[in-house]
Protein backbone atom coordinates (compact mmCIF):
# COMPACT_ATOMS: atom_id res chain seq x y z
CA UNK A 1 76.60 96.97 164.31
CA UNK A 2 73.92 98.71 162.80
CA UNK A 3 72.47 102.30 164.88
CA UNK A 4 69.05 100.61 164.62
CA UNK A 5 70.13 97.36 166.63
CA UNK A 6 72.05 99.16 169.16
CA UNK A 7 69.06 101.36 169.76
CA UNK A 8 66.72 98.38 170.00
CA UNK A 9 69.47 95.99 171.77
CA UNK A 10 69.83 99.03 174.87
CA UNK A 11 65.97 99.72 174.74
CA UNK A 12 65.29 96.26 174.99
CA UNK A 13 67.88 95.30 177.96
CA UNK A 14 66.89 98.19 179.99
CA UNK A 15 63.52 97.11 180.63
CA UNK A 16 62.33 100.81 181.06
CA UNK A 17 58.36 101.19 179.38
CA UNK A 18 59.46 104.03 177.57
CA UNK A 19 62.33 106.36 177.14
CA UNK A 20 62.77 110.39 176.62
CA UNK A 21 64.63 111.30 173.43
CA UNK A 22 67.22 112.59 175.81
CA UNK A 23 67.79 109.46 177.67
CA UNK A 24 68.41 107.73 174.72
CA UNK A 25 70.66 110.28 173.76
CA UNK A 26 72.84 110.33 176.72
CA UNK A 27 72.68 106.15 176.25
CA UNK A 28 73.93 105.94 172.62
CA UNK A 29 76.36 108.87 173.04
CA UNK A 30 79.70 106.40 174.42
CA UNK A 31 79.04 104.87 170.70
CA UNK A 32 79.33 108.36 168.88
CA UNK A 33 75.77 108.80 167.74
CA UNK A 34 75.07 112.43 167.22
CA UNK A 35 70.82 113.35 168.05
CA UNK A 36 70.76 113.69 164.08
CA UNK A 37 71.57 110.09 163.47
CA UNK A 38 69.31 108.96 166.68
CA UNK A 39 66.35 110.62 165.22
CA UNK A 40 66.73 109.64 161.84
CA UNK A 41 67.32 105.99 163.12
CA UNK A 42 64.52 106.33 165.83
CA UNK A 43 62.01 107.21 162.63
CA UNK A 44 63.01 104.66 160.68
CA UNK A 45 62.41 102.13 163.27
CA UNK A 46 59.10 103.82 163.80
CA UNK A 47 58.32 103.28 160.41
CA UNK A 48 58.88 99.88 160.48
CA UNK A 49 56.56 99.44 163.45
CA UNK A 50 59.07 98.28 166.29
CA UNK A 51 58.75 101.61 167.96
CA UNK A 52 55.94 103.46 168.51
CA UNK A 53 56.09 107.65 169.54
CA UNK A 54 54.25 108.89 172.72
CA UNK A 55 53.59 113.11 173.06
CA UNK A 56 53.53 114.74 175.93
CA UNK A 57 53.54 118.21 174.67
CA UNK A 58 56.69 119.17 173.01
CA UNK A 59 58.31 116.57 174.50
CA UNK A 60 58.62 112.71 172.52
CA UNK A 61 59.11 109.69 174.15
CA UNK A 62 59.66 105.94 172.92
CA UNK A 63 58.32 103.01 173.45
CA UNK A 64 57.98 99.17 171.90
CA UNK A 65 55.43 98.55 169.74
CA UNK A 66 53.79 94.64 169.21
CA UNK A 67 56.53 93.82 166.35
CA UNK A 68 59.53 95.26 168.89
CA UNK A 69 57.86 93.72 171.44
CA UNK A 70 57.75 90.58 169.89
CA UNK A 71 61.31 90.51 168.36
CA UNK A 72 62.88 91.10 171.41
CA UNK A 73 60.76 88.07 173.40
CA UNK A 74 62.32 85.88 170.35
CA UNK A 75 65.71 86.73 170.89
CA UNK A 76 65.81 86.47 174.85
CA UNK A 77 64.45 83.22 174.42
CA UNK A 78 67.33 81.90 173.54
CA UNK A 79 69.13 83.25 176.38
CA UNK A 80 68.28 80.24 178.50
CA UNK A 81 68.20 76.16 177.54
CA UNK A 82 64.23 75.19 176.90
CA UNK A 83 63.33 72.11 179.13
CA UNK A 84 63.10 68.90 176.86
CA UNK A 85 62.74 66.20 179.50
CA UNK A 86 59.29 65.73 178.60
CA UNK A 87 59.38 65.96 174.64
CA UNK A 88 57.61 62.95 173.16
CA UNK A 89 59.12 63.27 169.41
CA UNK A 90 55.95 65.71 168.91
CA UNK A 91 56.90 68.56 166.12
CA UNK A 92 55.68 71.59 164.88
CA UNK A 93 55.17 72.09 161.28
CA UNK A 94 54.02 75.05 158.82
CA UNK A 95 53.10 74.25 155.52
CA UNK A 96 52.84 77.00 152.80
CA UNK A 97 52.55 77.19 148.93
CA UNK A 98 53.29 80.93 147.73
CA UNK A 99 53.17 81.97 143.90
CA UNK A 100 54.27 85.49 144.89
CA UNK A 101 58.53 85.24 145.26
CA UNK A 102 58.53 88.84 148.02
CA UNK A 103 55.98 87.11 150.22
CA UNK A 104 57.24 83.62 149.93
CA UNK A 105 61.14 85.14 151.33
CA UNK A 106 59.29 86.72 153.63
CA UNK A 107 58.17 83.31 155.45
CA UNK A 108 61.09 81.47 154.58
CA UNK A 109 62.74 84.46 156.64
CA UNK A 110 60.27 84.33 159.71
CA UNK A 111 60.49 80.47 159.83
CA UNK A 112 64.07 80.83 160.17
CA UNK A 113 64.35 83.61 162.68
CA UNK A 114 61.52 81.14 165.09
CA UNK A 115 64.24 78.25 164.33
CA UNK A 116 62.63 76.00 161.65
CA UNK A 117 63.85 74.15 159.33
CA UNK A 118 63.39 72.83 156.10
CA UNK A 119 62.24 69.42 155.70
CA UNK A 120 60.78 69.59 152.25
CA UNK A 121 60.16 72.98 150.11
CA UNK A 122 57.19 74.23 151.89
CA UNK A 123 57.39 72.03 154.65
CA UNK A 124 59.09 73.36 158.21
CA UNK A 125 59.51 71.85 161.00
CA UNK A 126 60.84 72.29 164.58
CA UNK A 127 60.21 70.29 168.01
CA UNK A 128 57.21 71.35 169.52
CA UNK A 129 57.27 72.87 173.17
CA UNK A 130 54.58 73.93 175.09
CA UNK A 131 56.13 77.62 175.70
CA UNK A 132 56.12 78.30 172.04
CA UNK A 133 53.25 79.71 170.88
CA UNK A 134 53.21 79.57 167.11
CA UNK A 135 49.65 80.48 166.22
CA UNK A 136 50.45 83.94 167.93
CA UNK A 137 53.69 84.08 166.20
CA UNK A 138 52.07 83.44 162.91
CA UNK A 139 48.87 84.88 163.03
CA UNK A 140 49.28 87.36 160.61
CA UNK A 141 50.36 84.33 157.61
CA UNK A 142 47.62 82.06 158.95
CA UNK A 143 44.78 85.06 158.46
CA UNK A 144 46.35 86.00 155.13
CA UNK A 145 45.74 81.87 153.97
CA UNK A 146 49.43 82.12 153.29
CA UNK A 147 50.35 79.18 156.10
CA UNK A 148 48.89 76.28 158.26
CA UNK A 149 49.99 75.36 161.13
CA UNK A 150 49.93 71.35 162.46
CA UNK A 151 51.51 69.50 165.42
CA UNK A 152 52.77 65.51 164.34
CA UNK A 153 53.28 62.95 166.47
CA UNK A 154 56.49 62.40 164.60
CA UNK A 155 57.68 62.68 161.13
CA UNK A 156 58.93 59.48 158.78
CA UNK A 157 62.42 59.54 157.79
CA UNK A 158 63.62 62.28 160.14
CA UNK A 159 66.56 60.90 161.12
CA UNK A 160 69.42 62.45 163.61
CA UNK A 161 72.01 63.00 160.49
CA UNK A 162 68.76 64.38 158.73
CA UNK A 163 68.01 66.93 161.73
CA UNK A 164 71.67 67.34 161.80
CA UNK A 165 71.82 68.46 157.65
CA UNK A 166 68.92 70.64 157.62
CA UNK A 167 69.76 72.87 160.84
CA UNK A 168 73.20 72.93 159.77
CA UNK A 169 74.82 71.88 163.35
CA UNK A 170 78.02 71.29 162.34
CA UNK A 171 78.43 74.79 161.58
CA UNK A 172 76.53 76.39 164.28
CA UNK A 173 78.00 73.99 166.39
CA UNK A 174 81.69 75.72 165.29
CA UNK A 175 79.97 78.78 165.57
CA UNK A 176 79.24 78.27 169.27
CA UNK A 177 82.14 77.16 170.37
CA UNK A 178 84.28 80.02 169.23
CA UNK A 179 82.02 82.32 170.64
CA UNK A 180 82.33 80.46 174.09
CA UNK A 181 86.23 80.41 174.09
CA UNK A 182 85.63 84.69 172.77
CA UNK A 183 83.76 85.20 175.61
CA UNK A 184 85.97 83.55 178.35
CA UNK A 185 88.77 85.64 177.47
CA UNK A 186 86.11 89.22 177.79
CA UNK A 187 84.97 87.87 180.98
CA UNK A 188 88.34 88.39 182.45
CA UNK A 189 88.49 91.83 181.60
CA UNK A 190 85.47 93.33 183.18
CA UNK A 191 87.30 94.30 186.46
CA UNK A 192 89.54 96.59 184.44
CA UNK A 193 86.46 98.68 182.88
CA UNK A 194 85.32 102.01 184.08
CA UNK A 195 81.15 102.08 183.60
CA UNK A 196 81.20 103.80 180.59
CA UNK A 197 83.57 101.45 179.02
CA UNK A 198 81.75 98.63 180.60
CA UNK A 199 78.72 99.74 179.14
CA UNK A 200 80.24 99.86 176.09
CA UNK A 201 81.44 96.00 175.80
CA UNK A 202 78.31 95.20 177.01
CA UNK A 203 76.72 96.07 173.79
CA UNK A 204 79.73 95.69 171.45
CA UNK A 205 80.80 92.23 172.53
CA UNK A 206 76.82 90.83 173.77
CA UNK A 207 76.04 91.55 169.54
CA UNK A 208 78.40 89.19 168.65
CA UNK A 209 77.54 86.42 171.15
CA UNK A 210 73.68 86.92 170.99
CA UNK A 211 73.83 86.91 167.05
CA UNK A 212 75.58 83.60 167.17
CA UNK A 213 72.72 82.62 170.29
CA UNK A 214 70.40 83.30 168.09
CA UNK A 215 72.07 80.85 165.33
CA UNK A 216 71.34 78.05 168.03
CA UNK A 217 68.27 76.11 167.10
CA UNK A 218 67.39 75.17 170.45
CA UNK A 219 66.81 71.77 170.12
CA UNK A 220 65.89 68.46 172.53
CA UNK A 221 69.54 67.07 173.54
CA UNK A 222 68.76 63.66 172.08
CA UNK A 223 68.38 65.69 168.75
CA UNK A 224 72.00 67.45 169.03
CA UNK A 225 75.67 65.96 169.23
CA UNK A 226 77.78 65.38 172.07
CA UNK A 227 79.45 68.30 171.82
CA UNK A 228 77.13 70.87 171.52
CA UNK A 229 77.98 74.06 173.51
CA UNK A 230 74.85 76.07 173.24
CA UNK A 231 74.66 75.22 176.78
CA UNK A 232 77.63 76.09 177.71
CA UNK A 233 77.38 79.36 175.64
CA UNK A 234 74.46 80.13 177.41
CA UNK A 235 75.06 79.67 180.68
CA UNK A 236 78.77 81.96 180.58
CA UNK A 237 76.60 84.88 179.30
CA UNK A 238 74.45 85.13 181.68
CA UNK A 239 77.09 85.20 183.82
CA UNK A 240 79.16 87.74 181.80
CA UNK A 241 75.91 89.91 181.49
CA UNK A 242 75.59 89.72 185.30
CA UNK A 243 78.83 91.19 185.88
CA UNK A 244 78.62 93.60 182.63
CA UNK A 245 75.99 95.04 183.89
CA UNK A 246 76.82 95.69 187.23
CA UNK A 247 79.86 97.07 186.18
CA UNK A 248 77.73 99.86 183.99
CA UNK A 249 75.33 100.16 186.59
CA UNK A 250 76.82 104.06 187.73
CA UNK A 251 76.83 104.87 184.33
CA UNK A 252 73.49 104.12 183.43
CA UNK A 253 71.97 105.38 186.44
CA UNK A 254 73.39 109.15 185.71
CA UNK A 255 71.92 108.99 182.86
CA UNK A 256 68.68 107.94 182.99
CA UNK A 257 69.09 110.33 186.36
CA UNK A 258 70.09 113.42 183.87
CA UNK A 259 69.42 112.52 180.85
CA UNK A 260 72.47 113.89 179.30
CA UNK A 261 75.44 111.28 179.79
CA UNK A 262 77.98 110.15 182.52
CA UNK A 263 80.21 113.21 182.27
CA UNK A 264 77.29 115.01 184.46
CA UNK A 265 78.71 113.75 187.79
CA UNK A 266 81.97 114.22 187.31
């Protein structure tokens, strides 16, 4: 796990506005992240626009920017089964042509991380839901003339085993099951962790499950096998997040309380 996504992953599921350098210090310190490595990984995410840096004299504190902001409102939407019971086979679909390569991965990239597919070359598609606002999403393509956006009232030839091929559910569907029978056996576990440790598997093991979350394309049921356990997947972490994060609850408190780590109180 990369310093950068633990930084972002803690930030994010903290739901504080902002945080002191020493706050995040004391947070990242159970994961042996000296303040050297925090602020070099703190500017680089500032560079990349998904922190931003607020002064208040000497002191620095951080903050999302629109980009972190944005990322993290992605991810957490996967955290919970859309509502398909009124999807009318409407879908969402971006259409770009792109001489230049760097900008053309670029919106492959983006398309994939909002959970289109491929239909043709230049042609993505997902279900279209109300909740999912893709003109803000892509606003920046759309002003640059690099993308159009368009709602169908369905699309000829997309069959199941089509919608099947080109979001890969087979795989994911693997994916997602292995990651449900992972977590059953962490949920048992939790009684047996102090706060710090808890704290620790909370960000450790929630990685691994909310990279392979984020693998679920978040279809309409009709669309997916049988089988499919995203629902499943989703509905044990919440519950294992519930209980990991009450379990981490006294260490996080002492340190956003002190700024320095858990050790303080003892």
């Amino acid at each position: 796990m990369k310093e950068t996504d633990l930084i972002f992953g803690i930030m994010a599921s903290l739901n504080k506005k902002e945080y002191s350098f020493e706050v995040l210090s004391g947070l990242v310190s159970p994961f042996s992240i000296n303040e050297s490595s925090l602020r070099t990984a703190l500017s680089r995410m500032n560079q990349r626009e998904l922190i931003n840096i607020r002064h208040d004299g000497k002191k620095a504190f951080y903050l999302f920017g629109d980009k972190g902001l944005n990322i993290s409102k992605n991810v957490s939407y996967g955290f919970r089964s859309p509502d398909w019971s009124e999807w009318n086979n409407s879908w969402n679909a971006v259409v770009f042509s792109v001489p230049d390569s760097p900008t053309r991965h670029s919106i492959r990239k983006k398309l994939e991380s909002y959970r289109y597919a491929a239909f043709f070359p230049g042609f993505w598609i997902r279900p279209f839901h109300p909740s999912e606002s893709m003109s803000a999403s892509f606003a920046k393509q759309i002003s640059g003339g690099h993308v159009s956006l368009m709602v169908c009232s369905g699309i000829t030839g997309l069959t199941k085993e089509k919608v099947s091929e080109i979001w890969s559910l087979d795989e994911t569907g693997r994916k997602l099951t292995r990651a449900f029978d992972f977590l059953s056996s962490r949920i048992k576990s939790i009684p047996l962790l102090s706060p710090q440790e808890a704290f620790i598997e909370r960000f450790l093991t929630g990685n691994e499950i909310v990279q392979t979350l984020f693998k679920d394309p978040l279809l309409p049921p009709v669309l997916l096998p049988g089988d499919w356990n995203g629902f499943h997947l989703r509905k044990l972490f919440q519950e294992w997040d519930a209980e990991i994060r009450y379990r981490s609850e006294i260490f996080v408190k002492n340190v956003l309380k002190y700024g320095g780590g858990y050790e303080k109180e003892n």
